[in-house]
Protein backbone atom coordinates (compact mmCIF):
# COMPACT_ATOMS: atom_id res chain seq x y z
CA UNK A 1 19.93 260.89 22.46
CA UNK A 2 16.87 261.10 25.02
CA UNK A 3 17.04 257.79 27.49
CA UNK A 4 14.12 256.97 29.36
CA UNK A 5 14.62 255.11 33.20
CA UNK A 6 12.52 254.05 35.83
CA UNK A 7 12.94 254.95 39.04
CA UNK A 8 11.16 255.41 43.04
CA UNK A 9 10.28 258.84 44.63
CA UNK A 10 10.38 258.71 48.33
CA UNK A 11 11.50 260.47 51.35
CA UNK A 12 12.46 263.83 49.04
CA UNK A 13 14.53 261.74 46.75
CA UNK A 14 14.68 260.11 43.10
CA UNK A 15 15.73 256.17 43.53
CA UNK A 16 16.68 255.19 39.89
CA UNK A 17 16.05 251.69 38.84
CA UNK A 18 19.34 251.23 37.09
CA UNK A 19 22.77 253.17 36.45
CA UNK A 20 22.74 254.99 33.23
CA UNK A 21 25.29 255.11 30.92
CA UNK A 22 25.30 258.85 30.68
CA UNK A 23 28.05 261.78 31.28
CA UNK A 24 27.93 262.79 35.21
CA UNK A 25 26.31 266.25 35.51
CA UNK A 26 23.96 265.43 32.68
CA UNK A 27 20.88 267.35 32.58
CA UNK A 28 17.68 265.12 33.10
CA UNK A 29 13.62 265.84 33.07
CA UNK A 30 11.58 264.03 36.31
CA UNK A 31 8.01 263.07 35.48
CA UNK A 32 6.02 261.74 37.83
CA UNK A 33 3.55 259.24 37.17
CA UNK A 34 0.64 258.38 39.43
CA UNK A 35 0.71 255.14 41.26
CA UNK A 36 -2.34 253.60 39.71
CA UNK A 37 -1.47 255.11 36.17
CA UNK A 38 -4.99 256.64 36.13
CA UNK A 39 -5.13 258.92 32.99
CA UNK A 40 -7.73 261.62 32.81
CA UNK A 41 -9.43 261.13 29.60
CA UNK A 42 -11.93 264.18 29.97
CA UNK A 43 -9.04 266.02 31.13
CA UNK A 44 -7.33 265.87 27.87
CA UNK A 45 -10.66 266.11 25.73
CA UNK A 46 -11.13 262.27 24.66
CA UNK A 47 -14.30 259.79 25.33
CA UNK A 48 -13.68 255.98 26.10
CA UNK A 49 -14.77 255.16 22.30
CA UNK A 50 -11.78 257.05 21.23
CA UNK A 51 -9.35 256.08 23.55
CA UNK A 52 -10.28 252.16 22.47
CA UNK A 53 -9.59 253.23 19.01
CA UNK A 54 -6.61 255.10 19.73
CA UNK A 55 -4.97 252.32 21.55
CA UNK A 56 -6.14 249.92 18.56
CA UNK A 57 -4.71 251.61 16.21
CA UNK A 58 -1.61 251.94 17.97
CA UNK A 59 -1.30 248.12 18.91
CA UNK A 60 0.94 247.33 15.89
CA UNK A 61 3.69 249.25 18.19
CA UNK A 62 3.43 246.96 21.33
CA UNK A 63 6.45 244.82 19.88
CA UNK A 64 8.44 247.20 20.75
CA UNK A 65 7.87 245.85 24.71
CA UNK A 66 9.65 243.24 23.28
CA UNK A 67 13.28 242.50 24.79
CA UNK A 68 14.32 241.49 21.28
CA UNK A 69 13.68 244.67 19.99
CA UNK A 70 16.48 246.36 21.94
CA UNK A 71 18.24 245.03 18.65
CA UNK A 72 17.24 248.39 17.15
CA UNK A 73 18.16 250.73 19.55
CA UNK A 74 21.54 251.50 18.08
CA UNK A 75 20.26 251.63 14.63
C-alpha cells in the first residue's frame, strides 16, 4: 500500500513531517511541490472555465480532508 507524507527540502536533504510506519530500506518516490502550489493550467492543456468545473465536480471528495475519515483507511 502507497502512503503519502509531508515533508521539508533544505540544505540537500528530505525533512519528513512524521515517522512512517514502513519497513527500513523501503523504496519511496520524492515529488516536489512548488512553494506557492502554482499549477500551470496552459501547461497541461486546460482553461480557467474548466478547471472551475473540474474542481466542482470533484468537491463531493473534499470529506475526505476530514480527520474522521481516517476511519476508512484500513477498510
Amino acid at each position: 500500500m502507497l502512503k503519502s507524507i509531508e515533508g521539508i527540502y533544505q540544505n540537500g536533504k528530505i525533512e519528513l513531517l512524521e515517522t512512517p510506519d514502513l519497513l527500513e530500506g523501503a523504496k519511496v518516490i520524492v515529488t516536489f511541490v512548488p512553494k506557492d502550489n502554482f499549477i500551470d493550467l496552459s501547461f497541461r492543456g486546460i482553461n480557467p472555465e474548466q478547471a472551475a468545473n473540474l474542481r466542482a465536480r470533484l468537491q463531493c471528495f473534499a470529506d475526505w480532508e476530514n480527520p474522521d475519515m481516517g476511519a476508512y483507511d484500513a477498510l
